[in-house]
Protein backbone atom coordinates (compact mmCIF):
# COMPACT_ATOMS: atom_id res chain seq x y z
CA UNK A 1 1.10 23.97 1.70
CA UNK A 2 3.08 24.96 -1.41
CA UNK A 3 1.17 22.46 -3.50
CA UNK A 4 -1.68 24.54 -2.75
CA UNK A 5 -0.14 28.13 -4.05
CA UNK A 6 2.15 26.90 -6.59
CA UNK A 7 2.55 30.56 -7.60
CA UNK A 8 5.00 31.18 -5.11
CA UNK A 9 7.14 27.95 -6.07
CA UNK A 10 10.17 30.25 -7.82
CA UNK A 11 10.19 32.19 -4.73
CA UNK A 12 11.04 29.44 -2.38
CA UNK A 13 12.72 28.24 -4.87
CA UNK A 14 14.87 31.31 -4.96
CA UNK A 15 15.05 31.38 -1.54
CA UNK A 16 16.18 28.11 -0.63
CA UNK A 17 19.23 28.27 -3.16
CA UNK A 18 20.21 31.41 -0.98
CA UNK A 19 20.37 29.52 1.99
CA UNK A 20 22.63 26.66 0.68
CA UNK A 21 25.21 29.20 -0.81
CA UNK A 22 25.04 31.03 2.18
CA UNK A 23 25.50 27.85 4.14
CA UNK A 24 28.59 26.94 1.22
CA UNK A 25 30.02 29.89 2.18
CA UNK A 26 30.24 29.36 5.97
CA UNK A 27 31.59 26.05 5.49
CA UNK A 28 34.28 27.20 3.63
CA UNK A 29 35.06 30.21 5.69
CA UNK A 30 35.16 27.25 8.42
CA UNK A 31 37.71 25.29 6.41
CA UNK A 32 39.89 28.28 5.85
CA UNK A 33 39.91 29.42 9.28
CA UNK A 34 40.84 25.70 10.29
CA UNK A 35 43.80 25.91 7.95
CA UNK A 36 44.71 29.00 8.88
CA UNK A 37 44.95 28.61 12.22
CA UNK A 38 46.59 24.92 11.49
CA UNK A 39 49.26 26.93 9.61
CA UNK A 40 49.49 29.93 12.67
CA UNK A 41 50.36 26.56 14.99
CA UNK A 42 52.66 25.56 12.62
CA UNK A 43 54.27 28.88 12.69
CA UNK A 44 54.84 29.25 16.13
CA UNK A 45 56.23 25.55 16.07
CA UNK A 46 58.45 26.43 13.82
CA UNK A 47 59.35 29.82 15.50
CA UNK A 48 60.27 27.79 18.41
CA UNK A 49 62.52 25.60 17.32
CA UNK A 50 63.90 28.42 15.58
CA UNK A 51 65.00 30.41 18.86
CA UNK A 52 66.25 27.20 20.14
CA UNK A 53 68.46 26.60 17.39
CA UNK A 54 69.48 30.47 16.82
CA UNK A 55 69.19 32.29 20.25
CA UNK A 56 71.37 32.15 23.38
CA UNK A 57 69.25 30.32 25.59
CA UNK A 58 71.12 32.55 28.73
CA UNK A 59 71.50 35.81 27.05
CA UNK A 60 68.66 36.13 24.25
CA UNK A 61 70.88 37.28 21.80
CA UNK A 62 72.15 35.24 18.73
CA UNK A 63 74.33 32.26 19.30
CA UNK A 64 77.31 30.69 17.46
CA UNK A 65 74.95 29.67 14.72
CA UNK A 66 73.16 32.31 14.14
CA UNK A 67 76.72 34.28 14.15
CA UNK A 68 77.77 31.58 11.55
CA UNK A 69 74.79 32.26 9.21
CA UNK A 70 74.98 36.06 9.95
CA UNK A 71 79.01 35.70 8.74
CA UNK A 72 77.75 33.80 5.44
CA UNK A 73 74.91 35.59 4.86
CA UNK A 74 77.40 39.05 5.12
CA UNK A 75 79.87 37.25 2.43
CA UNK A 76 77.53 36.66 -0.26
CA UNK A 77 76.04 40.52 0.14
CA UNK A 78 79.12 42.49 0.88
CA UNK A 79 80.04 45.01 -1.38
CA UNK A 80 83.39 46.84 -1.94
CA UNK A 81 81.97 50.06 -0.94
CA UNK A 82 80.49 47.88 2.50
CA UNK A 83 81.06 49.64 5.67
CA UNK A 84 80.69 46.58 8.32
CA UNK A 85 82.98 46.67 11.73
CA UNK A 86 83.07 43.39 13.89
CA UNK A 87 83.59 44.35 17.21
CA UNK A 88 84.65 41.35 19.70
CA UNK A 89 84.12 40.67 23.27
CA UNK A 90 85.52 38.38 26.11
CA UNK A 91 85.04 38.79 29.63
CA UNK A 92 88.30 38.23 31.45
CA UNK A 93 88.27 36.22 35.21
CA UNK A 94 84.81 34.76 33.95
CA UNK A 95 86.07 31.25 35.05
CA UNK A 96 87.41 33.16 38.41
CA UNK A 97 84.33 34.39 38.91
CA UNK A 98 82.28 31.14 38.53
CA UNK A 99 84.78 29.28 41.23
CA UNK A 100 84.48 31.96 43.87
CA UNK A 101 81.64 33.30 43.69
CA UNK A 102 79.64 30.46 41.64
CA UNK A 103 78.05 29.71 38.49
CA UNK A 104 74.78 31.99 38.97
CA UNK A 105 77.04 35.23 39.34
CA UNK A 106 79.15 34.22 36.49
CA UNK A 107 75.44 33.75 34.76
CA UNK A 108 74.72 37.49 35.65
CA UNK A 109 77.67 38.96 34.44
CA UNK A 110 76.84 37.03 30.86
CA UNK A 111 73.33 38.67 30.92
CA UNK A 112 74.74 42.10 32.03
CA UNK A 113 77.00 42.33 29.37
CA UNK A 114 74.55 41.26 26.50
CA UNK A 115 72.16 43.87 28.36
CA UNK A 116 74.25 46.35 27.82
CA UNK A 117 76.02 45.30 24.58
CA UNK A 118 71.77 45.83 23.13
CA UNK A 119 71.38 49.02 24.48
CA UNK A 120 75.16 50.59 23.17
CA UNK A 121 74.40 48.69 19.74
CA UNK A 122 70.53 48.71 19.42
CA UNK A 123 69.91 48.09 16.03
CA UNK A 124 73.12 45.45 15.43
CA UNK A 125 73.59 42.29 15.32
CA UNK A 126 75.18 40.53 18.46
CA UNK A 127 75.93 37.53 19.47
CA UNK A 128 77.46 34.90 21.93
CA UNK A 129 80.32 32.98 20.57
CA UNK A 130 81.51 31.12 23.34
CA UNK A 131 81.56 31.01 26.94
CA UNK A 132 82.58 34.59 27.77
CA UNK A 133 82.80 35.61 23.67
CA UNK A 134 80.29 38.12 21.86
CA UNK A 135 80.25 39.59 18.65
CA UNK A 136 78.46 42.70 17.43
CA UNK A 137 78.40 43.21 13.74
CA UNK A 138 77.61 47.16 12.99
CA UNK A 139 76.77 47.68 9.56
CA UNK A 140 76.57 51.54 7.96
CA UNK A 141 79.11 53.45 9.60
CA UNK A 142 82.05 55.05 10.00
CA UNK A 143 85.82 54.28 11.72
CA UNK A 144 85.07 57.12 14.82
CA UNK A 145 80.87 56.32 15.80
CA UNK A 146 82.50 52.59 16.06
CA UNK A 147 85.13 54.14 18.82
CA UNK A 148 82.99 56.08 20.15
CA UNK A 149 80.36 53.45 21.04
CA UNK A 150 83.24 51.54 22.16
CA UNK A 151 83.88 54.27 24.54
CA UNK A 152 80.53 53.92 25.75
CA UNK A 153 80.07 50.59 25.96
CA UNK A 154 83.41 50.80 27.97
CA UNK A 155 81.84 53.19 30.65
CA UNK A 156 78.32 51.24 30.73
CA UNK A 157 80.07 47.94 31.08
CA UNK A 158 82.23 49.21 34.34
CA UNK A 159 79.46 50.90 35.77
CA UNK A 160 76.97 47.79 35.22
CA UNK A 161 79.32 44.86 35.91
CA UNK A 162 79.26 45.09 39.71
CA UNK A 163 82.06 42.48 40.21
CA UNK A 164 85.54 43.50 40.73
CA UNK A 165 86.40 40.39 39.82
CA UNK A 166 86.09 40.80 35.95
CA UNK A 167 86.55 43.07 33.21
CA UNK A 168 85.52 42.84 29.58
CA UNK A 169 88.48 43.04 26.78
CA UNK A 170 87.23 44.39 23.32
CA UNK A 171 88.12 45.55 19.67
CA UNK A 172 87.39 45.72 16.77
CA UNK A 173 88.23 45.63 12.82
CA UNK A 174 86.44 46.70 9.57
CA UNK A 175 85.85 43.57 6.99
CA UNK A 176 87.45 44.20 4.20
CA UNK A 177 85.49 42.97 0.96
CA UNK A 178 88.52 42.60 -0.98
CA UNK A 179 89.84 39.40 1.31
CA UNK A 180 88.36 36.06 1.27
């Protein structure tokens, strides 16, 4: 008993006030971890509700909001030296399409298009406008790349759009700073 060697008092001493810190500390790694992983819920909640409000729920590119954001977010950073094309997008005979051949084909030839419009315009922005509608906004570069990845998105969207029915009309224009 320690009332017997009371010499060795300050070592248990010692020694139990190492074991309650270390048991303060796990507690409170315990609590943090809790919040953290409280706050990592909260995240993907949030992240969510995000792609719901932002993302094409057919296509998985940006929708009409996020194109709306993108638009004002481009206004209040644009500089007169800026170098930002919008390039625009409708599918003709979509509604064609959908009445003869039905609503998952016309579906198809939405998610082709946005397919290819990420893999001509990887690191752009795009977006679906409307029904048929997409907009890419291309940001750092010049007049001819833009026609030439027009070209090319030209030749990738008749090879990939299997339906005779449609065809995809495009252009494009350069923003111009000095007009608001």
């Amino acid at each position: 008993p320690l009332v017997e060697r009371i010499q060795d008092a300050p070592k248990y001493g010692l020694f139990t006030v190492v074991v309650l810190c270390c048991y303060s500390v796990f507690l409170d790694s315990a609590v943090k971890t809790r919040r953290l992983y409280e706050q990592s819920q909260q995240l993907l909640q949030e992240k969510k509700w995000h792609a719901i409000a932002f993302i094409d729920s057919l296509t998985g590119i940006g929708n009409r909001t996020a194109y709306v954001a993108a638009i004002n977010d481009l206004e209040r950073a644009l500089d007169d030296d800026a170098q930002v094309y919008l390039i625009v997008l409708d599918v003709d005979n979509l509604k064609l399409v959908n009445d003869t051949l039905g609503h998952s084909s016309g579906d198809r030839i939405l998610q082709k298009t946005a397919e290819i419009l990420r893999g001509v315009f990887e690191k752009d922005a795009h977006y679906r406008i409307g029904g048929d509608e997409f907009v890419v906004i291309v940001k750092h570069i010049d007049e001819p790349s833009v026609k030439a990845r027009l070209e090319d998105l030209d030749r990738r969207l008749q090879q990939g759009l299997e339906c005779g029915l449609c065809r995809v009309s495009m252009g494009y224009a350069r923003v111009d700073p000095s007009c608001n």
